[in-house]
N, C-alpha and C. Protein backbone atom coordinates (compact mmCIF):
# COMPACT_ATOMS: atom_id res chain seq x y z
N UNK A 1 0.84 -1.20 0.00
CA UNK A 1 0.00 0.00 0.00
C UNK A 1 0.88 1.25 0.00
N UNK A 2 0.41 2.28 -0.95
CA UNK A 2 1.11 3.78 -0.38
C UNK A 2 0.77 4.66 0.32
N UNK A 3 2.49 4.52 1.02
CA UNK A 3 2.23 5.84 2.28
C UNK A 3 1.53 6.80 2.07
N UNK A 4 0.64 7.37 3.24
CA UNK A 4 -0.15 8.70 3.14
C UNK A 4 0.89 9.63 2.74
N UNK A 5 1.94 9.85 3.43
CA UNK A 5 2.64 10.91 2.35
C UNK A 5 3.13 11.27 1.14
N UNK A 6 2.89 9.81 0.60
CA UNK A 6 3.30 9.67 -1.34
C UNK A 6 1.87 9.82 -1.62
N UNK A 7 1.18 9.73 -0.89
CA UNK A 7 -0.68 9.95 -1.58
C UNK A 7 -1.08 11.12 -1.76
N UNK A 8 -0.50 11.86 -0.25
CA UNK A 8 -0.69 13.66 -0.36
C UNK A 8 0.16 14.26 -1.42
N UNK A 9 1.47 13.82 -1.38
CA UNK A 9 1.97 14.27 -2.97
C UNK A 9 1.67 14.68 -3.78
N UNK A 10 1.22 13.20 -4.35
CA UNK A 10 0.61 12.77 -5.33
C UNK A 10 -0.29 14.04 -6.05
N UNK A 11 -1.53 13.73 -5.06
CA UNK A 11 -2.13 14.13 -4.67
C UNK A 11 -2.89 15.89 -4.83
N UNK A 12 -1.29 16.53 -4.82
CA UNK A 12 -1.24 17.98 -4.77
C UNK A 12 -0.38 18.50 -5.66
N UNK A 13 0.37 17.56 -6.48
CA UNK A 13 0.41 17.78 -7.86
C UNK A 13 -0.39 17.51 -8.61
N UNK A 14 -1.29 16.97 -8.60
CA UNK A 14 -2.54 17.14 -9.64
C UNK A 14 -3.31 17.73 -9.22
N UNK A 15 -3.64 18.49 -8.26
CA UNK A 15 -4.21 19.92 -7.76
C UNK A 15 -3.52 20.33 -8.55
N UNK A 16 -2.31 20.82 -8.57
CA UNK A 16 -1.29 21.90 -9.47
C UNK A 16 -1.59 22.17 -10.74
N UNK A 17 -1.94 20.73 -11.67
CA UNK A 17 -1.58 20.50 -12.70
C UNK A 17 -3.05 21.01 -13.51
N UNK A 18 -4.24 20.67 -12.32
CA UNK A 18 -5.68 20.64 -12.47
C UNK A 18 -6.17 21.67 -12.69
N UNK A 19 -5.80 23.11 -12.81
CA UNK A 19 -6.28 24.55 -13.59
C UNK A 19 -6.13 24.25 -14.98
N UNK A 20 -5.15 23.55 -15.37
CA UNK A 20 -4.95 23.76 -16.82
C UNK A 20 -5.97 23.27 -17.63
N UNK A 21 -6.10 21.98 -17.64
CA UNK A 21 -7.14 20.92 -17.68
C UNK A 21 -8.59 21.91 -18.04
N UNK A 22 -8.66 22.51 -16.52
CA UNK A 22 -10.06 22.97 -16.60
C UNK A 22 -10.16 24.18 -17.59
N UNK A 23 -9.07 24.88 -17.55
CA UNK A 23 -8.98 25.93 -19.03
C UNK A 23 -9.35 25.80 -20.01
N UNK A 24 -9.00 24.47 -20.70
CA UNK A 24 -9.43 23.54 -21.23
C UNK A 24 -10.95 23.27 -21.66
N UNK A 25 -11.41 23.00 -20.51
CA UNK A 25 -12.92 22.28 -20.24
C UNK A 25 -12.95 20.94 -20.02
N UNK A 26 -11.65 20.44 -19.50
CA UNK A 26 -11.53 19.15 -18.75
C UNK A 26 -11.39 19.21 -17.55
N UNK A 27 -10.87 18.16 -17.27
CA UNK A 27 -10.47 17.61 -15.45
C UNK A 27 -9.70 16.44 -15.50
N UNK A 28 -9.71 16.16 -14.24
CA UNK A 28 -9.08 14.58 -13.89
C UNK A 28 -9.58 14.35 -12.91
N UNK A 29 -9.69 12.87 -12.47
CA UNK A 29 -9.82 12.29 -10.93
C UNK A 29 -8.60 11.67 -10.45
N UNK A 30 -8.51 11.54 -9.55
CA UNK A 30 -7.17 10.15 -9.41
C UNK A 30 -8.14 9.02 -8.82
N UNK A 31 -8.30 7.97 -9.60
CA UNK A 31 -8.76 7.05 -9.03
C UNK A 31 -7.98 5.59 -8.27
N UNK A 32 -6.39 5.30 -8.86
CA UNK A 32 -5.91 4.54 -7.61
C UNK A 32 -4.34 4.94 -8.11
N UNK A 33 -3.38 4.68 -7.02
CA UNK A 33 -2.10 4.54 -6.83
C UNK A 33 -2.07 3.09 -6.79
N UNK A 34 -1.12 2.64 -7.54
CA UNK A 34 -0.85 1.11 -7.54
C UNK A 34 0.14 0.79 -6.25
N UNK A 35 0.62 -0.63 -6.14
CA UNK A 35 1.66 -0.75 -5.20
C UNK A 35 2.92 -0.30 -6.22
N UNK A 36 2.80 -0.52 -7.23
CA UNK A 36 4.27 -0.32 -8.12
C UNK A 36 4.45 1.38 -8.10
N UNK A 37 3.57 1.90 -8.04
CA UNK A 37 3.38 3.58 -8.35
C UNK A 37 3.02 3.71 -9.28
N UNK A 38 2.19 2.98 -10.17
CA UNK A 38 1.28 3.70 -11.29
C UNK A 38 0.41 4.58 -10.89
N UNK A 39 0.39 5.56 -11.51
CA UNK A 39 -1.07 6.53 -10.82
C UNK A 39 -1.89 6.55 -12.23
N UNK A 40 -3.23 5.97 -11.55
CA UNK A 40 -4.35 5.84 -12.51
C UNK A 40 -5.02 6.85 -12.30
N UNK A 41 -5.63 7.87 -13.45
CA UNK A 41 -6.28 8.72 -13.43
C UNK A 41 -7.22 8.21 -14.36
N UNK A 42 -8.56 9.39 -13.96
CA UNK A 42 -9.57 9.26 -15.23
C UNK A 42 -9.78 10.48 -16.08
N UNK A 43 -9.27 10.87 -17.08
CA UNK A 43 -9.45 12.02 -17.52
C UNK A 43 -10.93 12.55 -17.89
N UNK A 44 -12.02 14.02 -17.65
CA UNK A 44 -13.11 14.08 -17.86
C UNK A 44 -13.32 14.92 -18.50
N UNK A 45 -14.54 15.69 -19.00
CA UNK A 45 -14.91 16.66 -19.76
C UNK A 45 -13.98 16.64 -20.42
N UNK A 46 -13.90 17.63 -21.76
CA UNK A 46 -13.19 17.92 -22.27
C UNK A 46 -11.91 17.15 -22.92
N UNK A 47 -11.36 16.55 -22.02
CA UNK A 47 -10.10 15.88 -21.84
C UNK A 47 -10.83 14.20 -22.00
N UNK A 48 -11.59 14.24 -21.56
CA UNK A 48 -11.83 12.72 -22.07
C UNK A 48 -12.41 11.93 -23.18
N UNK A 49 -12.64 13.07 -24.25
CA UNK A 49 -12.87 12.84 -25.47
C UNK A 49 -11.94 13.36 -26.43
N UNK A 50 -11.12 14.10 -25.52
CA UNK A 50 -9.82 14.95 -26.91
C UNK A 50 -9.31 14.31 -27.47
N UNK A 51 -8.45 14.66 -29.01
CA UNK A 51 -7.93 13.50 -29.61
C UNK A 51 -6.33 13.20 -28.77
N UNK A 52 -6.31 14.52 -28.14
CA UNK A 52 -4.57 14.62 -27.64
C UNK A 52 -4.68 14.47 -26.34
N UNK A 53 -5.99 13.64 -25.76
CA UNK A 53 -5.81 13.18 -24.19
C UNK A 53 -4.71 12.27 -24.28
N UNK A 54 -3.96 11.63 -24.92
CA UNK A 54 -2.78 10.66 -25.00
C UNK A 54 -1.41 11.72 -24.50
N UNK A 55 -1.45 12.35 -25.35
CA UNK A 55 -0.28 13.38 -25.24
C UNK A 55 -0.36 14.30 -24.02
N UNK A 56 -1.75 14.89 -23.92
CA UNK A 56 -2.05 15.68 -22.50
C UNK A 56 -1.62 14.66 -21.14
N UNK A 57 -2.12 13.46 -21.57
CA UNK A 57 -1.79 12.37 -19.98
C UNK A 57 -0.39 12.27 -19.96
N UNK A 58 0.58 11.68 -21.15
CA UNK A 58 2.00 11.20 -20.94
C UNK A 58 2.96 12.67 -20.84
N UNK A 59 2.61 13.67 -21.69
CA UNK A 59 3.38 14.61 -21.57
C UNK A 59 3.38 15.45 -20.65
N UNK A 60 1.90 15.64 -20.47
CA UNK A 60 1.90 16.95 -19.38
C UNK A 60 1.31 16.08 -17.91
N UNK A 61 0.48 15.59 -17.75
CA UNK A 61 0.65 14.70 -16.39
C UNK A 61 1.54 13.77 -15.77
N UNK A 62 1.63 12.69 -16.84
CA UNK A 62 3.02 12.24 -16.16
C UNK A 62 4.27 12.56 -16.30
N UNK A 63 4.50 13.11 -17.12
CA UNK A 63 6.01 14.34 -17.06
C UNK A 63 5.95 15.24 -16.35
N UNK A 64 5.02 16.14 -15.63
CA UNK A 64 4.88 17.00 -14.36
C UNK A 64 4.41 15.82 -12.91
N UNK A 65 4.36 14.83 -12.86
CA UNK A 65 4.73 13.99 -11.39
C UNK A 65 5.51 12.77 -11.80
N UNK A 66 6.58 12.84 -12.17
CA UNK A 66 7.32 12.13 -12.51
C UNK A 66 8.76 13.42 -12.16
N UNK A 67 8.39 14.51 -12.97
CA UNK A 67 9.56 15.50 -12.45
C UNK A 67 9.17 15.88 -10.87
N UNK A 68 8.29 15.72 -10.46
CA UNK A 68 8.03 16.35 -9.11
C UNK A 68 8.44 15.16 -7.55
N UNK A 69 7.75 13.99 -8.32
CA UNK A 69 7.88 12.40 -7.66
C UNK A 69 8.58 11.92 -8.01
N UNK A 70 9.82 11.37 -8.52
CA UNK A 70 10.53 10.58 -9.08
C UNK A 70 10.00 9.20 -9.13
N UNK A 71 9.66 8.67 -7.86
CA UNK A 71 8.75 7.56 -7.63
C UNK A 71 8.07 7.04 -8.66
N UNK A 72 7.49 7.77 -8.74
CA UNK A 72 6.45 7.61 -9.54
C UNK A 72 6.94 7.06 -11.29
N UNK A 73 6.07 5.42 -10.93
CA UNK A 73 6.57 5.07 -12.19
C UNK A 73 5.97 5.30 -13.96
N UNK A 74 4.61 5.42 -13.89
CA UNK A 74 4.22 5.91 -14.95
C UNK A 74 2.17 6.74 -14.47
N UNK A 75 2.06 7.01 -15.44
CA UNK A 75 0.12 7.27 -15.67
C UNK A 75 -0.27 7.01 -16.43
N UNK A 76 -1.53 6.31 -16.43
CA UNK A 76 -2.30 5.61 -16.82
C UNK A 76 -3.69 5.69 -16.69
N UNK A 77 -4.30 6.00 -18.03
CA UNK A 77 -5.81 6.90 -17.95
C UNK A 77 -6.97 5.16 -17.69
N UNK A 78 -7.54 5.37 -16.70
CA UNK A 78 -8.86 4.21 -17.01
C UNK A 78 -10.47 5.04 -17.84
């Protein structure tokens, strides 16, 4: 299981990341942290029908908690 403090992290970089998104007319949820450190998100509005939710998830989400977490091994949209 992950520590509450890799969860709050987590957590508050995608607070961070989550204005942009909504600029947009999307969002995200985080729906689980794996034991490996995958962080599964669900991308919404906006973002979950874009054609560049691929590129928005790997480039700009997991390249902004990946530079922030190192931990953190990849993201992964359900």
């Amino acid at each position: 299981m992950v520590n509450v403090e890799l969860h709050e992290r987590i957590k508050t970089v995608l607070d961070q990341i989550r204005p942009y998104l909504q600029a947009d007319g999307g969002d995200l949820n985080l729906v689980e942290i794996t034991d490996d450190l995958v962080v599964k998100v669900e991308l919404t509005g906006a973002c979950g029908s874009c054609p560049m939710r691929t590129m928005t998830l790997k480039a700009g989400v997991e390249g902004t908690l990946k530079k922030e977490i190192p931990e953190v091994k990849s993201v992964e949209s359900v």
